[in-house]
PDB file of N, CA and C in Angstrom:
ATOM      1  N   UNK A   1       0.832  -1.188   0.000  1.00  0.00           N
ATOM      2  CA  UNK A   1       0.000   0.000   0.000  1.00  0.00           C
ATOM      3  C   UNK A   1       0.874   1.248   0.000  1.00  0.00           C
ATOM      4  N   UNK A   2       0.810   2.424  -0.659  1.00  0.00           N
ATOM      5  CA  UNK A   2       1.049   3.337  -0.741  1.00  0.00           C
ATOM      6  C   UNK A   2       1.274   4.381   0.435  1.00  0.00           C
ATOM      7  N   UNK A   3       2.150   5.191   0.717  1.00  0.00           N
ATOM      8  CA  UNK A   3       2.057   5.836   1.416  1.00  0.00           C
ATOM      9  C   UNK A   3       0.918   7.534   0.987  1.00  0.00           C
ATOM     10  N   UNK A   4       0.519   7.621   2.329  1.00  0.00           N
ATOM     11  CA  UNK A   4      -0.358   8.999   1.858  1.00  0.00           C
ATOM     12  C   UNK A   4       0.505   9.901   2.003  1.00  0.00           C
ATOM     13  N   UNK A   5       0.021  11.050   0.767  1.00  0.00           N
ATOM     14  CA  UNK A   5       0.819  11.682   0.272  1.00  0.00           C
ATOM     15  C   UNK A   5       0.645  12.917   1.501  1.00  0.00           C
ATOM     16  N   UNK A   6       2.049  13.329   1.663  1.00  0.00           N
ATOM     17  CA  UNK A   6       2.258  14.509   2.773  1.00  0.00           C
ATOM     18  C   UNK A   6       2.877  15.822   2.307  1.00  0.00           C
ATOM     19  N   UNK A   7       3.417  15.546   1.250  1.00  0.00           N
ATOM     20  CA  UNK A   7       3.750  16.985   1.025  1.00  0.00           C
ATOM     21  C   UNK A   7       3.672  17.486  -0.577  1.00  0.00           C
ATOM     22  N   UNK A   8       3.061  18.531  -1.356  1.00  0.00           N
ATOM     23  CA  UNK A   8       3.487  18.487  -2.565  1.00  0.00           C
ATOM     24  C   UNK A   8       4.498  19.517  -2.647  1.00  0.00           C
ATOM     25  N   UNK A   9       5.163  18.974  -3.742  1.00  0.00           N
ATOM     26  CA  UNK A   9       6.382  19.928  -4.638  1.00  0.00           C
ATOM     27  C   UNK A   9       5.979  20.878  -5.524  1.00  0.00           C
ATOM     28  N   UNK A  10       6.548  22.076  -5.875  1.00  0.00           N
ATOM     29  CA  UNK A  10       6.335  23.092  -7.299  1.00  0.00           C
ATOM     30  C   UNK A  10       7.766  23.305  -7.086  1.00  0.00           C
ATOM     31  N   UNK A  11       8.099  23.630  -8.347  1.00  0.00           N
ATOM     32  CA  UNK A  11       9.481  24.010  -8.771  1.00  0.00           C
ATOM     33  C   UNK A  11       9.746  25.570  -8.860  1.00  0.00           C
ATOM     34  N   UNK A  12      10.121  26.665  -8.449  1.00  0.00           N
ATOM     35  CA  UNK A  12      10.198  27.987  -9.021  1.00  0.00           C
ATOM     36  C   UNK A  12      11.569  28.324  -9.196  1.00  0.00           C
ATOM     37  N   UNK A  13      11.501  29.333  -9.882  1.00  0.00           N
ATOM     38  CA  UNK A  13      12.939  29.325 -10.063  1.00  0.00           C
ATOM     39  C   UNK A  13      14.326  28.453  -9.998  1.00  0.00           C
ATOM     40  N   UNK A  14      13.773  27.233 -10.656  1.00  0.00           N
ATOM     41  CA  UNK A  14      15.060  26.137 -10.158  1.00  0.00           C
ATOM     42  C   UNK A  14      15.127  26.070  -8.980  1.00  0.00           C
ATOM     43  N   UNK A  15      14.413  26.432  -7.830  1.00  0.00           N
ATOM     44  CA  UNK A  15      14.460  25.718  -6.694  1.00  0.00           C
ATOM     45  C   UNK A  15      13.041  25.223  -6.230  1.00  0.00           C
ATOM     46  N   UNK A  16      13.288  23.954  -5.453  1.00  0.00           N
ATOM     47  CA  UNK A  16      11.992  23.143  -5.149  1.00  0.00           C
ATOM     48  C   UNK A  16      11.146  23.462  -3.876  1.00  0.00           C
ATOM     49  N   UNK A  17       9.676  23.873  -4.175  1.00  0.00           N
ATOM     50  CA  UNK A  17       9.126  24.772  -2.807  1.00  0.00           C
ATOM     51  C   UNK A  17       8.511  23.289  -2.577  1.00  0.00           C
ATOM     52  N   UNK A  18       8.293  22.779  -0.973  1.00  0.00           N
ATOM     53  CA  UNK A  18       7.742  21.601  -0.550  1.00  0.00           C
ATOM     54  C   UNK A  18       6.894  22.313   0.368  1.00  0.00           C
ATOM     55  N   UNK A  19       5.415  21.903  -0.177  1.00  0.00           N
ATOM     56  CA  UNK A  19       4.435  22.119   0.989  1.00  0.00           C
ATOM     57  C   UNK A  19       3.730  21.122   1.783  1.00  0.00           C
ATOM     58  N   UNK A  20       3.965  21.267   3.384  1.00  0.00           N
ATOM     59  CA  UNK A  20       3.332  20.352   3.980  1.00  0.00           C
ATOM     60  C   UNK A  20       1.480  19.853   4.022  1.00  0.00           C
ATOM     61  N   UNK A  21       1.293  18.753   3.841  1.00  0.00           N
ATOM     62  CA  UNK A  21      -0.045  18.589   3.540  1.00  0.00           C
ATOM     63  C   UNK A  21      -0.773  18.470   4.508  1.00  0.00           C
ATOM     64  N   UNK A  22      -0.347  18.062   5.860  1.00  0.00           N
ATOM     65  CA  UNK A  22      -0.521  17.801   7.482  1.00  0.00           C
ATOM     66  C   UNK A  22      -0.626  18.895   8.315  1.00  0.00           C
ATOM     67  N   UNK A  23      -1.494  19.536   8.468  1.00  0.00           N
ATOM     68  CA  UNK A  23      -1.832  20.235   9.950  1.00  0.00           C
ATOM     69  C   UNK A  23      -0.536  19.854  10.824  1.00  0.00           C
ATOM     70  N   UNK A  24      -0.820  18.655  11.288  1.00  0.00           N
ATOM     71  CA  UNK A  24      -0.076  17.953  12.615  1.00  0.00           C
ATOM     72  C   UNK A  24       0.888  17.198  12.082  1.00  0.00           C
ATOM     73  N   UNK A  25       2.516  17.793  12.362  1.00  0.00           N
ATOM     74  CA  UNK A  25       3.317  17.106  11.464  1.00  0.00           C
ATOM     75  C   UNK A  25       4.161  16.588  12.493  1.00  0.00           C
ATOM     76  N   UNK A  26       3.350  15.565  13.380  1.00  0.00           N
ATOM     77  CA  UNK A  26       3.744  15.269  14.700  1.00  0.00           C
ATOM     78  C   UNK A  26       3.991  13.581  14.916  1.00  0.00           C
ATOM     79  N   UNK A  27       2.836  12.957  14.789  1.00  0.00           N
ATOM     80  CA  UNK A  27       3.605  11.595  14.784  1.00  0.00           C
ATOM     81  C   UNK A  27       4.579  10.656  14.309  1.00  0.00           C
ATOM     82  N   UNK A  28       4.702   9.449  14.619  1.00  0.00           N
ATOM     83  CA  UNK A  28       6.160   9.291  13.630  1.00  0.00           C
ATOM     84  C   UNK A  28       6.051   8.841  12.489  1.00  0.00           C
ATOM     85  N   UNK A  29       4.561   8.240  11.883  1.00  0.00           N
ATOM     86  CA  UNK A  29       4.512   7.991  10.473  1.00  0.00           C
ATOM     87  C   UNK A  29       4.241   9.383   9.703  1.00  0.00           C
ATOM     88  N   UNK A  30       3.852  10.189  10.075  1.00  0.00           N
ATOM     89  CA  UNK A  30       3.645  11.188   9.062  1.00  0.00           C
ATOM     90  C   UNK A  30       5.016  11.945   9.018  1.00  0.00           C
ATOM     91  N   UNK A  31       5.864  12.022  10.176  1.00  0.00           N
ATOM     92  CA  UNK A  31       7.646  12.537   9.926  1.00  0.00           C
ATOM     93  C   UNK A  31       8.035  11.847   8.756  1.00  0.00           C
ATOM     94  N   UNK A  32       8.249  10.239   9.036  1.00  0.00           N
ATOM     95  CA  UNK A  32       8.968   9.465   8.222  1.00  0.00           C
ATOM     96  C   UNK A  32       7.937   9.086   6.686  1.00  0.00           C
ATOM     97  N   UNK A  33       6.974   9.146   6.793  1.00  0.00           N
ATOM     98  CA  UNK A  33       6.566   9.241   5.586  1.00  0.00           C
ATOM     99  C   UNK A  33       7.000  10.745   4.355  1.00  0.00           C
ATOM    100  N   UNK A  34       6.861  11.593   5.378  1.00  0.00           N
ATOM    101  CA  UNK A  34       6.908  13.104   5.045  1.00  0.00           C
ATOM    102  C   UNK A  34       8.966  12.988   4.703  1.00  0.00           C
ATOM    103  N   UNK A  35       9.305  12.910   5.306  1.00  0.00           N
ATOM    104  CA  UNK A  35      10.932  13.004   4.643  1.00  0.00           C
ATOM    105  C   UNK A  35      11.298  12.014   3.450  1.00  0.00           C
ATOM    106  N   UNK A  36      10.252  10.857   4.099  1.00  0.00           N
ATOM    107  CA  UNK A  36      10.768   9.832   2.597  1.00  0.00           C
ATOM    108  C   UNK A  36      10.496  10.241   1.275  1.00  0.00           C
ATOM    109  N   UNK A  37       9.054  11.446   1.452  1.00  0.00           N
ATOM    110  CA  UNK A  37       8.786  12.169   0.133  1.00  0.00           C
ATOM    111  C   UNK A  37       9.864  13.426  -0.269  1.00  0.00           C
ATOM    112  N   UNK A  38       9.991  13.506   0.988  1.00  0.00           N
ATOM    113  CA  UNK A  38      11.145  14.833   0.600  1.00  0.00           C
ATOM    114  C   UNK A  38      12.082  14.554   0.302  1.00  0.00           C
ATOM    115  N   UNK A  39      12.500  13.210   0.520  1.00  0.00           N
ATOM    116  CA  UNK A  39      14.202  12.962  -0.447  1.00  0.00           C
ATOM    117  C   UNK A  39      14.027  12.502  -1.594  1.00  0.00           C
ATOM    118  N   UNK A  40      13.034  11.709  -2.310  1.00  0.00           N
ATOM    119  CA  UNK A  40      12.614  11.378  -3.278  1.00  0.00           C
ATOM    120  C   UNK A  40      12.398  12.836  -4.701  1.00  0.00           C
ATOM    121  N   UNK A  41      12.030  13.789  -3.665  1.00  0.00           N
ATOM    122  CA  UNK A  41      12.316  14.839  -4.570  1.00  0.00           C
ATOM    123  C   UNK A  41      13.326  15.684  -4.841  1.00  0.00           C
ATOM    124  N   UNK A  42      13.906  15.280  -3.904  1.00  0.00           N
ATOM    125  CA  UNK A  42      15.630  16.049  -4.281  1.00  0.00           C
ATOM    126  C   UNK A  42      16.229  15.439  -5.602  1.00  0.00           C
ATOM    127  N   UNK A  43      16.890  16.853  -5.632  1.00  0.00           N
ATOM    128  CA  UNK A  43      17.788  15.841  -7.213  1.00  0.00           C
ATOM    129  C   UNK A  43      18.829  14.939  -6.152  1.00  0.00           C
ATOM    130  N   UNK A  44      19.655  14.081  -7.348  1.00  0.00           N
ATOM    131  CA  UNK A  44      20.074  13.104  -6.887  1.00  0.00           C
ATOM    132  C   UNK A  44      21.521  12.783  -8.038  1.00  0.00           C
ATOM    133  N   UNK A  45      21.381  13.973  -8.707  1.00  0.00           N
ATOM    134  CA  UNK A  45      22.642  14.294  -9.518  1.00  0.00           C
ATOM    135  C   UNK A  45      23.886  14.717  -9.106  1.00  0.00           C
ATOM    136  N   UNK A  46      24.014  15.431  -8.267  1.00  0.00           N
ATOM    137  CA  UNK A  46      25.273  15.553  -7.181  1.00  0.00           C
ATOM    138  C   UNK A  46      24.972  17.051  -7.777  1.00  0.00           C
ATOM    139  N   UNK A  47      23.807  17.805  -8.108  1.00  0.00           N
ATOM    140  CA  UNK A  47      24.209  19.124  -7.968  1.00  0.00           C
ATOM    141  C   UNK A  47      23.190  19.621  -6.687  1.00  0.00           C
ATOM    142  N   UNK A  48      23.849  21.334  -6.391  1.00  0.00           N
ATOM    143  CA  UNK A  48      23.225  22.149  -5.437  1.00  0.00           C
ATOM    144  C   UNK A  48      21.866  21.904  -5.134  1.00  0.00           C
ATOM    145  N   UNK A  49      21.262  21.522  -4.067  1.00  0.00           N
ATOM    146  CA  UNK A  49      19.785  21.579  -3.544  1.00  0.00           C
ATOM    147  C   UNK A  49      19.510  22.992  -3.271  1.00  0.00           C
ATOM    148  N   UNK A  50      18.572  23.497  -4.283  1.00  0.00           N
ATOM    149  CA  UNK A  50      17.931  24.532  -3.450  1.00  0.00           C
ATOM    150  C   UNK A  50      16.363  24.204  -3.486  1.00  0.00           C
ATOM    151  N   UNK A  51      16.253  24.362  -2.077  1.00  0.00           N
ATOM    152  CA  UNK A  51      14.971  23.866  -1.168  1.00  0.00           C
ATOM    153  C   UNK A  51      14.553  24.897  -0.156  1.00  0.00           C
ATOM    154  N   UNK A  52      13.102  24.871  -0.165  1.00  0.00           N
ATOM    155  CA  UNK A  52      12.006  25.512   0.144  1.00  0.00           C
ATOM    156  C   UNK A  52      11.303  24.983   1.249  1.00  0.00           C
ATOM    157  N   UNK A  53      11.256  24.871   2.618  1.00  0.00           N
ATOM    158  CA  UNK A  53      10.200  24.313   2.965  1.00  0.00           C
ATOM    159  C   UNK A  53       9.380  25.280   3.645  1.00  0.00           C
ATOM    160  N   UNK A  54       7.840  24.557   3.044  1.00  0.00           N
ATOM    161  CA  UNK A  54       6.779  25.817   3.438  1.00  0.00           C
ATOM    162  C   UNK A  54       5.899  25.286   4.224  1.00  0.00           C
ATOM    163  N   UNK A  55       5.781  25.796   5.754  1.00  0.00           N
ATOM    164  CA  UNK A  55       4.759  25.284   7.065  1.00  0.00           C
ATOM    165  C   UNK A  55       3.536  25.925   6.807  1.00  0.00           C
ATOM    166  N   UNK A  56       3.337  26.622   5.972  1.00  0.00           N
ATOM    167  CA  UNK A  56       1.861  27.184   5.964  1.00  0.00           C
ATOM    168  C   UNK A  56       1.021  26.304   6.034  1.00  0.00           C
ATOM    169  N   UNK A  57      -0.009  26.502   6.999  1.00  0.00           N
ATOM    170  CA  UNK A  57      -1.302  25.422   7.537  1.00  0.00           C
ATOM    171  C   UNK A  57      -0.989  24.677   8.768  1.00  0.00           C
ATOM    172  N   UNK A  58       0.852  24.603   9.088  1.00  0.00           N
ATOM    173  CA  UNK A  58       1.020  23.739   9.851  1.00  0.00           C
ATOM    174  C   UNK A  58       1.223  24.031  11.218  1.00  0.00           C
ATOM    175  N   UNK A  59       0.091  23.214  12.450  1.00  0.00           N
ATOM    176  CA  UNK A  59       0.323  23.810  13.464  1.00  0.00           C
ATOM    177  C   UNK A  59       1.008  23.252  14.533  1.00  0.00           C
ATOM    178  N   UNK A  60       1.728  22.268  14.234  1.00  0.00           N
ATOM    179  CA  UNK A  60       2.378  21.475  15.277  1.00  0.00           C
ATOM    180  C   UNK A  60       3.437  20.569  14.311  1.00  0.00           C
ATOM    181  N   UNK A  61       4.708  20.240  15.536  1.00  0.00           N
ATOM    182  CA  UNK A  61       5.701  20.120  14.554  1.00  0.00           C
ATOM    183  C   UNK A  61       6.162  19.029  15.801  1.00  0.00           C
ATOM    184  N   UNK A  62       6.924  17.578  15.123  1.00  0.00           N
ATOM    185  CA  UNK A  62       7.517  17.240  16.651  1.00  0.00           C
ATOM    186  C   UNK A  62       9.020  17.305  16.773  1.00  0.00           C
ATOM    187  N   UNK A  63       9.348  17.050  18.033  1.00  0.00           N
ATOM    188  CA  UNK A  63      11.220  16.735  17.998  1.00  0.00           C
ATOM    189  C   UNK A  63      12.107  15.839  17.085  1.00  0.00           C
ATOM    190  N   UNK A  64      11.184  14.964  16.659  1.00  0.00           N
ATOM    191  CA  UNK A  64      11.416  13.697  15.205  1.00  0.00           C
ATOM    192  C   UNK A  64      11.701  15.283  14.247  1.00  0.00           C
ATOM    193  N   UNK A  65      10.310  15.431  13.912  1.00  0.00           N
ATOM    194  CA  UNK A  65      10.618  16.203  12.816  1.00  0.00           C
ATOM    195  C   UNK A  65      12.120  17.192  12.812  1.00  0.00           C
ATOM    196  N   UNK A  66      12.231  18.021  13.918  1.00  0.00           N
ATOM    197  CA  UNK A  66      13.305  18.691  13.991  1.00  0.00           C
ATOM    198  C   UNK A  66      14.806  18.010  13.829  1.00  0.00           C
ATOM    199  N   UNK A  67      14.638  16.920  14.015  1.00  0.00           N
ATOM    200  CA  UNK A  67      15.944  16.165  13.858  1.00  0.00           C
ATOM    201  C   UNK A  67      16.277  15.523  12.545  1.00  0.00           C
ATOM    202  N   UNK A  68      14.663  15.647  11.611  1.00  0.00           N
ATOM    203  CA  UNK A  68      15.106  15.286  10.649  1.00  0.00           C
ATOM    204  C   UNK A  68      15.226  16.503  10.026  1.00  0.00           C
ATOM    205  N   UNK A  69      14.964  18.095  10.105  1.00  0.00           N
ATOM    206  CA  UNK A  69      15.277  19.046   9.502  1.00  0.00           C
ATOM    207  C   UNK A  69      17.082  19.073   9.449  1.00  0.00           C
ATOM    208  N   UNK A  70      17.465  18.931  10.835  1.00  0.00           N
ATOM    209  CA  UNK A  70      18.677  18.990  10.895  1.00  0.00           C
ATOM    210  C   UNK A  70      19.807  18.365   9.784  1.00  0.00           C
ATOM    211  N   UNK A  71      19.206  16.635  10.032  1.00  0.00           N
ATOM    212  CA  UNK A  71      19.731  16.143   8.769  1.00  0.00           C
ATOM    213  C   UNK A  71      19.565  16.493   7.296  1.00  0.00           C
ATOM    214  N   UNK A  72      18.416  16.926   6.970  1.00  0.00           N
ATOM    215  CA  UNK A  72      18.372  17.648   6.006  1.00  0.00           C
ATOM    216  C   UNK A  72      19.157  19.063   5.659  1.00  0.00           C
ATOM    217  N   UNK A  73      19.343  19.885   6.514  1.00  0.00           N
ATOM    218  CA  UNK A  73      20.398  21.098   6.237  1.00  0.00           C
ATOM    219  C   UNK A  73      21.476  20.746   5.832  1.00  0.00           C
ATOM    220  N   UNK A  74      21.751  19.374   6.673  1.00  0.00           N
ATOM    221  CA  UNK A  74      23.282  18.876   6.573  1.00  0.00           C
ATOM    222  C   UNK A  74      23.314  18.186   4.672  1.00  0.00           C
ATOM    223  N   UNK A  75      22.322  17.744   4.612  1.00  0.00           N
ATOM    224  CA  UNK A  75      22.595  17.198   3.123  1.00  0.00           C
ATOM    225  C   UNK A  75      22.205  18.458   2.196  1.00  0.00           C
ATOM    226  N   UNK A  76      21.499  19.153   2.155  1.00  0.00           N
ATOM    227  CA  UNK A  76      21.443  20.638   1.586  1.00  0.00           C
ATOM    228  C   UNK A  76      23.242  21.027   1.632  1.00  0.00           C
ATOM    229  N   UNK A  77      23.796  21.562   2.594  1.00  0.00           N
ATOM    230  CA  UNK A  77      24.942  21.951   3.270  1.00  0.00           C
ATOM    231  C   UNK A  77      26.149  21.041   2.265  1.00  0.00           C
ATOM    232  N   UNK A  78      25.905  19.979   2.363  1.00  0.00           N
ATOM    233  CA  UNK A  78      26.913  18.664   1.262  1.00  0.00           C
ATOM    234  C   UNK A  78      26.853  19.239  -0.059  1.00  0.00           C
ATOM    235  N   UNK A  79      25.721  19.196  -0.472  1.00  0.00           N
ATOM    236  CA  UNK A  79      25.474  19.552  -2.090  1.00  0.00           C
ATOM    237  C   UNK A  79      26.035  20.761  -3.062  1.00  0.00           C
ATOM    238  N   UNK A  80      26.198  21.363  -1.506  1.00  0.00           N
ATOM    239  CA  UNK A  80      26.267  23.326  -1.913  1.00  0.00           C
ATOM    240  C   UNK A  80      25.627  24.245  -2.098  1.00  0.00           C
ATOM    241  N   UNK A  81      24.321  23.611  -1.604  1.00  0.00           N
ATOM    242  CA  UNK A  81      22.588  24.490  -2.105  1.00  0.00           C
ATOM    243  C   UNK A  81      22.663  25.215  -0.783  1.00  0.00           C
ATOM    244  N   UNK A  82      21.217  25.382  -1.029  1.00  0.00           N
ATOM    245  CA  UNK A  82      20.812  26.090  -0.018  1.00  0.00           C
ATOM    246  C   UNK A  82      19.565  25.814   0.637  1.00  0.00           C
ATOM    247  N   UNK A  83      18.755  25.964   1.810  1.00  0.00           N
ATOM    248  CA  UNK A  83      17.389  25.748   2.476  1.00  0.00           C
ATOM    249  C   UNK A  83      17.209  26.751   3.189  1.00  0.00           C
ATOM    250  N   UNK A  84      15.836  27.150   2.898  1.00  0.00           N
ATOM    251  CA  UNK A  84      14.972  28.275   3.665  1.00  0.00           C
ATOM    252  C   UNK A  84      13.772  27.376   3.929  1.00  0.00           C
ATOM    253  N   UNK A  85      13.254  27.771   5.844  1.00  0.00           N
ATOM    254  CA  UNK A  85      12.454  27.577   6.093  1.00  0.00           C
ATOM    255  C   UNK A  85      11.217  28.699   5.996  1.00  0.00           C
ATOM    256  N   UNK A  86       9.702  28.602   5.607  1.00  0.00           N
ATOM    257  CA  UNK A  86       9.252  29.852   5.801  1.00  0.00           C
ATOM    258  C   UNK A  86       7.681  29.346   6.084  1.00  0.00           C
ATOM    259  N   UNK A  87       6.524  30.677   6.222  1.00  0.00           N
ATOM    260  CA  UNK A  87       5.536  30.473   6.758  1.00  0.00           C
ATOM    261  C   UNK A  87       5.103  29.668   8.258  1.00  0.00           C
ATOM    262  N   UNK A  88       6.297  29.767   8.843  1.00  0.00           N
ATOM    263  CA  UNK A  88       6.249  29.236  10.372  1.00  0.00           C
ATOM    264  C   UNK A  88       5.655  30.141  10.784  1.00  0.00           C
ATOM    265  N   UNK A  89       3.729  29.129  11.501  1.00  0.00           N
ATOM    266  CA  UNK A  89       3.046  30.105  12.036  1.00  0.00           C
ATOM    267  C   UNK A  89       4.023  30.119  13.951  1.00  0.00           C
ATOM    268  N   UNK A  90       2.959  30.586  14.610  1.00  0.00           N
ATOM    269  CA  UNK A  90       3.413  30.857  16.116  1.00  0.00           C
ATOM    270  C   UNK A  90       3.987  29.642  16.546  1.00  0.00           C
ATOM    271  N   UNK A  91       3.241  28.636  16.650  1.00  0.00           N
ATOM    272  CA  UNK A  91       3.376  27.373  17.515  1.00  0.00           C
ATOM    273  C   UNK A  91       4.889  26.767  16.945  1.00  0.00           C
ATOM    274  N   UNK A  92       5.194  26.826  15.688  1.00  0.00           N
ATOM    275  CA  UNK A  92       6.296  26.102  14.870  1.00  0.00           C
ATOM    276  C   UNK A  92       7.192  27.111  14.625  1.00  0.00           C
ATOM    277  N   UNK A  93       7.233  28.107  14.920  1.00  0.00           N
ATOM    278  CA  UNK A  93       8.218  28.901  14.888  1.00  0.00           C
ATOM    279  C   UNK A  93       9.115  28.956  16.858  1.00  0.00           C
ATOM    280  N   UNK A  94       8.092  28.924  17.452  1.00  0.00           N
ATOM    281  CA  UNK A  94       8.584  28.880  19.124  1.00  0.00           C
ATOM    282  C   UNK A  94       9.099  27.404  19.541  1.00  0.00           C
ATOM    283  N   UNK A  95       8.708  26.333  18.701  1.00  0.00           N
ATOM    284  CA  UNK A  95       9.238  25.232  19.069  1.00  0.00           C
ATOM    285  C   UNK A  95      10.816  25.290  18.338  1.00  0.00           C
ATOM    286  N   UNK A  96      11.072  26.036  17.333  1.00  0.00           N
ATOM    287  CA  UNK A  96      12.295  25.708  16.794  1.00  0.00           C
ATOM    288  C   UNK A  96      12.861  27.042  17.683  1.00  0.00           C
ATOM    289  N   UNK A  97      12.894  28.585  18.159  1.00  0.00           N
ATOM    290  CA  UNK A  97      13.130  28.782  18.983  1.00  0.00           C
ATOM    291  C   UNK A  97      13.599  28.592  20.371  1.00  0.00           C
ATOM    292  N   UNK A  98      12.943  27.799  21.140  1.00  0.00           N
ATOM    293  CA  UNK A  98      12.690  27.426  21.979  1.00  0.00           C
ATOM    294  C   UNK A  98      14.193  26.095  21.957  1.00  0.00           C
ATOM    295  N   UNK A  99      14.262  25.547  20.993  1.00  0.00           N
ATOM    296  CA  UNK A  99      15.657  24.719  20.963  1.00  0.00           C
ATOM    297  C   UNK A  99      16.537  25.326  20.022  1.00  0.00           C
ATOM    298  N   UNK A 100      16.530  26.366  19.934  1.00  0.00           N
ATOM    299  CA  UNK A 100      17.103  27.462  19.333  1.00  0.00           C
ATOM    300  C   UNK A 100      17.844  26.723  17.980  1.00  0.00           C
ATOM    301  N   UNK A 101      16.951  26.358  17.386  1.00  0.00           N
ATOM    302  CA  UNK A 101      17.071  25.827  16.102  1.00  0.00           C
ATOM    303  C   UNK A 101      17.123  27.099  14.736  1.00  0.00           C
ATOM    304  N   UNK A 102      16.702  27.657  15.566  1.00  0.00           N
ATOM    305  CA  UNK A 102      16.384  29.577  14.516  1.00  0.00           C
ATOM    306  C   UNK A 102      17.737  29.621  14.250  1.00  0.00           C
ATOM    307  N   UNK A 103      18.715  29.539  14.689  1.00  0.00           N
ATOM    308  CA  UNK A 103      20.402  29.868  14.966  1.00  0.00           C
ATOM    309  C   UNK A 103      20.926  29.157  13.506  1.00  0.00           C
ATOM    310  N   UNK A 104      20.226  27.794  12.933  1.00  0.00           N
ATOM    311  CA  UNK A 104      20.570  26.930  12.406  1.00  0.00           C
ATOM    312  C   UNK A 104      20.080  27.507  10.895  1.00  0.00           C
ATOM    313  N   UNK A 105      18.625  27.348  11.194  1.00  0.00           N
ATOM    314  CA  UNK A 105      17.988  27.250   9.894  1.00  0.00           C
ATOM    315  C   UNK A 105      17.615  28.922   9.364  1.00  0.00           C
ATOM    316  N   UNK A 106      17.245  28.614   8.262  1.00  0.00           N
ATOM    317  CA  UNK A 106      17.524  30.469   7.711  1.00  0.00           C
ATOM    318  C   UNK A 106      15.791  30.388   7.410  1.00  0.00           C
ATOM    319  N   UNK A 107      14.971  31.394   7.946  1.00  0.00           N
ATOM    320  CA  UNK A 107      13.801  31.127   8.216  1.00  0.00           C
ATOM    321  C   UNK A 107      13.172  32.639   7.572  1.00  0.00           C
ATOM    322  N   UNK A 108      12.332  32.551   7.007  1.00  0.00           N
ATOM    323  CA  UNK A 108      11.813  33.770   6.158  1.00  0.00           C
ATOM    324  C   UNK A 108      10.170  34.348   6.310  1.00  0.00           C
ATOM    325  N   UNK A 109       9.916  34.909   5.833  1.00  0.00           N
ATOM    326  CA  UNK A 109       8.077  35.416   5.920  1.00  0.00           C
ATOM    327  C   UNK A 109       7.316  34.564   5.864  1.00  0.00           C
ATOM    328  N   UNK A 110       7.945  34.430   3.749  1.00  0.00           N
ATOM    329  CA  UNK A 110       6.696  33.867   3.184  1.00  0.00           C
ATOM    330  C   UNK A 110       7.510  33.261   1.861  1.00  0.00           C
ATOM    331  N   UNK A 111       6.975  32.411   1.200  1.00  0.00           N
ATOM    332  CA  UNK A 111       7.709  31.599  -0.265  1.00  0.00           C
ATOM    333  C   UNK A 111       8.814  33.153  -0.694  1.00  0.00           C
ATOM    334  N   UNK A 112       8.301  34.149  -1.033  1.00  0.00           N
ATOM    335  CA  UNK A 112       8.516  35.091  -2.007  1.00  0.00           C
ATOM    336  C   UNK A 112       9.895  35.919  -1.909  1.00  0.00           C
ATOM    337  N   UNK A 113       9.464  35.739  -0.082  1.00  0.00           N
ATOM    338  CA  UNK A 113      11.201  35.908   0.713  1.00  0.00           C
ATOM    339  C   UNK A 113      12.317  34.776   0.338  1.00  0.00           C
ATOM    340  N   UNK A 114      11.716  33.951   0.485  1.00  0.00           N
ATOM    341  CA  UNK A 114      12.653  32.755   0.668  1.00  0.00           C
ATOM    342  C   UNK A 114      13.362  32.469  -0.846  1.00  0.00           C
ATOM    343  N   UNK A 115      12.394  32.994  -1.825  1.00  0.00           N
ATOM    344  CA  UNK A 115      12.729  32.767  -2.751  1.00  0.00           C
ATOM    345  C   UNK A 115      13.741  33.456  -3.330  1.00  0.00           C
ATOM    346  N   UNK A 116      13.769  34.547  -2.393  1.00  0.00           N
ATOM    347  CA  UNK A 116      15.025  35.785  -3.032  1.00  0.00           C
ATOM    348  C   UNK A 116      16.201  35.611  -2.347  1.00  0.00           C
ATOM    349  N   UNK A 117      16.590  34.334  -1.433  1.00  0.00           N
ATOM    350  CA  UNK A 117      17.828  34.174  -0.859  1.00  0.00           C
ATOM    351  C   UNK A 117      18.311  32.759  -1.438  1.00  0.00           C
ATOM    352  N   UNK A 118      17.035  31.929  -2.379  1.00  0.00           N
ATOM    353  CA  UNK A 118      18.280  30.344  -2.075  1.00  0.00           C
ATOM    354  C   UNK A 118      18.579  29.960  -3.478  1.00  0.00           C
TER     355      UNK A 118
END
């Protein structure tokens, strides 16, 4: 059986915007389902990732998830690309705060911002 789909992709400007499809991007099948889609859409050519991820809608985020953001910067970071996080409403913006993950990730308004740095 298929996994349900958690996030869709659009491409802009040569870089890939990923939007979460989950409200609650909290338990551990929707993390690990949700990253398995997100690496599947990375290129896989050995060039620069530039990546988008967009929380709009999303109101809860868990410590899974944050650990897999991490790993993800780090393979962004390998490639030579770049990642912007953006549309972090209150709740998902204070949890990455709060483990002062803000320090890490480069975090923006809205797509339009994000789009003018990666």
């Amino acid at each position: 059986m298929a996994a349900t789909p958690r996030i869709e992709v659009r491409v802009e400007n040569d870089a890939r915007v990923i939007s979460f499809k989950d409200r609650l991007v909290f338990d551990e099948r929707t993390v690990r389902e949700a990253f398995e889609q997100i690496s599947e859409a990375l290129p896989s050519d050995g060039s620069p990732i530039r990546l988008i991820l967009d929380f709009n809608g999303v109101e809860l985020i868990s410590s899974t998830l944050l650990g897999k953001l991490v790993l993800l910067q780090r393979r962004v970071d390998g490639s030579g690309g770049k990642m912007r996080l953006c549309e972090m409403g209150g709740n998902v913006y204070s949890v990455c705060k709060t483990s002062n993950l803000d320090r890490l990730f480069a975090i923006d308004r809205d797509v339009r911002a994000a789009l003018e740095h990666v």
